[in-house]
Protein backbone atom coordinates (compact mmCIF):
# COMPACT_ATOMS: atom_id res chain seq x y z
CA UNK A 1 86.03 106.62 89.32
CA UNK A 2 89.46 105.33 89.16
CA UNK A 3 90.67 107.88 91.31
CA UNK A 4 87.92 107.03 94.18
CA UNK A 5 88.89 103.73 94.01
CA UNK A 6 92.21 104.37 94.64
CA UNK A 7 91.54 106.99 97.42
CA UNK A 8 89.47 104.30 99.80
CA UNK A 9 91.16 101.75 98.57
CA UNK A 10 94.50 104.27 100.69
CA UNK A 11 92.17 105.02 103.16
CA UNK A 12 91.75 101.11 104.11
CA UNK A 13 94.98 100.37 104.10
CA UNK A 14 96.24 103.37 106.42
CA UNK A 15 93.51 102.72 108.86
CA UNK A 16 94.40 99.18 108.72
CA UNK A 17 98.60 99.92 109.26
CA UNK A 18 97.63 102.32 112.41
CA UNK A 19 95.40 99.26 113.56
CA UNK A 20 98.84 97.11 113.07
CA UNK A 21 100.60 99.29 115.70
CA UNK A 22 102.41 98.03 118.62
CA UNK A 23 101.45 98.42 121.81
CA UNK A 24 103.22 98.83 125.03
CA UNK A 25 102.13 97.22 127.92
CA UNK A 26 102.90 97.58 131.91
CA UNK A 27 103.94 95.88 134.64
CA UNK A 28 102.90 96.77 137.47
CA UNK A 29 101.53 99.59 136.77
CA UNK A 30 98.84 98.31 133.70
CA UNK A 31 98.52 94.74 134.70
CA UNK A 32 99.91 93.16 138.04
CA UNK A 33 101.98 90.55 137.08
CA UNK A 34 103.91 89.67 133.97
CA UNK A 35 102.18 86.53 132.48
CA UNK A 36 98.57 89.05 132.81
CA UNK A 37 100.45 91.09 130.37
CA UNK A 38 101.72 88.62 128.10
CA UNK A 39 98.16 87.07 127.88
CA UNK A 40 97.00 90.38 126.69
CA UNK A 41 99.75 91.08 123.97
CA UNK A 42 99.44 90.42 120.40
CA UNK A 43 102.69 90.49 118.09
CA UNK A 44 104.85 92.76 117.69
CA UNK A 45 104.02 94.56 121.35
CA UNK A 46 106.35 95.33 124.17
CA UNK A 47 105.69 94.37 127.90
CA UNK A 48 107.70 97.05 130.06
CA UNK A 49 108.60 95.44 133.19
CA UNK A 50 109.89 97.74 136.09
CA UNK A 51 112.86 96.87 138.33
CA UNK A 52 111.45 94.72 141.24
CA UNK A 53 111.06 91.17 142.25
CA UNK A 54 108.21 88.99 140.16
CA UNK A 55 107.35 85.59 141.72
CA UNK A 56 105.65 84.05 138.88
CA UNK A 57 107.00 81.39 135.82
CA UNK A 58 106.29 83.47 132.35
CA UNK A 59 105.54 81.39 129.60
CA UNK A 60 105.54 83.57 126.41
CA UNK A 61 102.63 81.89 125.02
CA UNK A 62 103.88 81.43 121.30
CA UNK A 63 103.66 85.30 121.11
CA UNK A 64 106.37 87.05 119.73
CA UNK A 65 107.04 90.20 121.52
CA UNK A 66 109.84 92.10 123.56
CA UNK A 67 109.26 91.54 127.23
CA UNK A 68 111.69 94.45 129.11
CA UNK A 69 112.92 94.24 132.13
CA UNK A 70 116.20 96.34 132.68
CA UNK A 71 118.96 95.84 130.39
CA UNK A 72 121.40 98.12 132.03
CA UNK A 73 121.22 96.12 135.43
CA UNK A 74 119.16 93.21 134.86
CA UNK A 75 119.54 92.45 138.76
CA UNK A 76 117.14 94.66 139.37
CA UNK A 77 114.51 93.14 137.55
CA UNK A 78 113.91 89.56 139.05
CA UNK A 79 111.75 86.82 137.58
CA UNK A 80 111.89 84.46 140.21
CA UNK A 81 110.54 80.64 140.34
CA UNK A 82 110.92 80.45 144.23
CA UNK A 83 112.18 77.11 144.27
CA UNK A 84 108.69 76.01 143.40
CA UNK A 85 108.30 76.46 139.54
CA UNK A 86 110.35 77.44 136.00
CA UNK A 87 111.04 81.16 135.37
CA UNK A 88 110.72 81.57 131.36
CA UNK A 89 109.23 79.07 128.91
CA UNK A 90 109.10 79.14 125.10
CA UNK A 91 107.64 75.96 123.49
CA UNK A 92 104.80 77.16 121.03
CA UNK A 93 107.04 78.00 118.12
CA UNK A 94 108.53 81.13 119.35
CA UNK A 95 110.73 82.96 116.57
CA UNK A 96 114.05 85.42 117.15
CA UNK A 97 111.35 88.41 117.35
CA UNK A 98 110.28 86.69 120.93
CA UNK A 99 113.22 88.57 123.04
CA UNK A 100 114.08 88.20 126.57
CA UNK A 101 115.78 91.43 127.90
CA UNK A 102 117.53 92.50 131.11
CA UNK A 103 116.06 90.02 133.76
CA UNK A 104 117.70 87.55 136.54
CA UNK A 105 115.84 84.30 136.43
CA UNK A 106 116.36 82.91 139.74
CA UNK A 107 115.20 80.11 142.00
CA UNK A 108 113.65 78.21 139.61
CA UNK A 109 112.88 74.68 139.81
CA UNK A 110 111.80 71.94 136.74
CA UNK A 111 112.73 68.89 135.31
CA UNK A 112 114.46 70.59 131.93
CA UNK A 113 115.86 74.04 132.02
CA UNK A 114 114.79 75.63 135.60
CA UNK A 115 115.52 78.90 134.12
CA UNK A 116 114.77 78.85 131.02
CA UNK A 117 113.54 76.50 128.34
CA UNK A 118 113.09 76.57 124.85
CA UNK A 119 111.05 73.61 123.26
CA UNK A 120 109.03 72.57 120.30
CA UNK A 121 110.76 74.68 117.12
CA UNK A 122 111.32 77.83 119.51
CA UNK A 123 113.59 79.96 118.58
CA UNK A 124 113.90 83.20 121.12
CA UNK A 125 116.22 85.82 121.39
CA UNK A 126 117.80 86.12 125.08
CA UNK A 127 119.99 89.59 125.94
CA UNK A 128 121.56 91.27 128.84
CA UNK A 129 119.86 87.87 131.50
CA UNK A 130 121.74 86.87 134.58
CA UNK A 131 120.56 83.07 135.14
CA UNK A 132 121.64 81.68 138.36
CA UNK A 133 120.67 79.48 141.39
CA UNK A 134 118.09 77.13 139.31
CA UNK A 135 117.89 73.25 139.96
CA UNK A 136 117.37 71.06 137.15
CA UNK A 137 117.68 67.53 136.19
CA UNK A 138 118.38 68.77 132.89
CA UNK A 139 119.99 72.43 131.87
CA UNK A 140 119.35 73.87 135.36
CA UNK A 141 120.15 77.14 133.43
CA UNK A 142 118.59 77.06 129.95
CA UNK A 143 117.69 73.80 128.56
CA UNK A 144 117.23 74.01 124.94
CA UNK A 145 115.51 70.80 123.02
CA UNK A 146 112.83 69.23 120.07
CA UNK A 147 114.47 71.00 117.29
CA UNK A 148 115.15 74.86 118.93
């Protein structure tokens, strides 16, 4: 009896750790635009991003995955506000598992950090990002603020 206990009691928690499993998501070829991806991500997954230019602002959502553009030669990957928005935004408690990798964040345009901000007990991980040609009032760049 023990022993069948046991033995679904396994079963559960195998099925349950292959449930856990992260997924990798596309862009463009799954979903058509970053944010569409990030929407659809749960923690822990990866949002591949390939090289091109992305006119959208990406707001991470309080999720904490890896969103990939192209570390080697982030220039080819371009998040780009178009003088009309903010490229990245972290402000729902993002931890050091929500990573930024190999993107330019261009032409962005806000208030506080055009090219990044990180707000409200964030606490992201940025690698291998050129950040250049924002306007801001504050941190045109990255503007980091309430306790990040």
């Amino acid at each position: 009896m023990i022993k069948n206990l046991l033995h679904i009691f396994l079963v559960i928690l195998f099925a349950y750790a292959g449930a856990a499993e992260s997924r990798q998501l596309a862009v463009p070829g799954e979903f058509g635009r970053i944010q569409l991806a990030i929407e659809q991500s749960e923690n822990g997954d990866s949002v591949i991003v390939a090289p091109g230019n992305y006119p959208e602002a990406v707001d991470f959502i309080g999720r904490n995955i890896l969103l990939l553009g192209n570390p080697e030669d982030p220039a080819t990957t371009v998040i780009t506000g178009s003088n009309e928005q903010r490229c990245v935004n972290f402000s729902r408690g993002e931890s050091q598992d929500a990573i930024l990798d190999g993107f330019s964040l261009v032409s962005g345009v806000a208030e506080y950090g055009s090219g990044i901000r990180i707000a409200n007990n964030s606490n992201p991980t940025i690698r291998n990002c050129f950040i250049s040609s924002n306007r801001a009032a504050y941190g045109a760049g990255i503007c980091v603020m309430e306790n990040s």
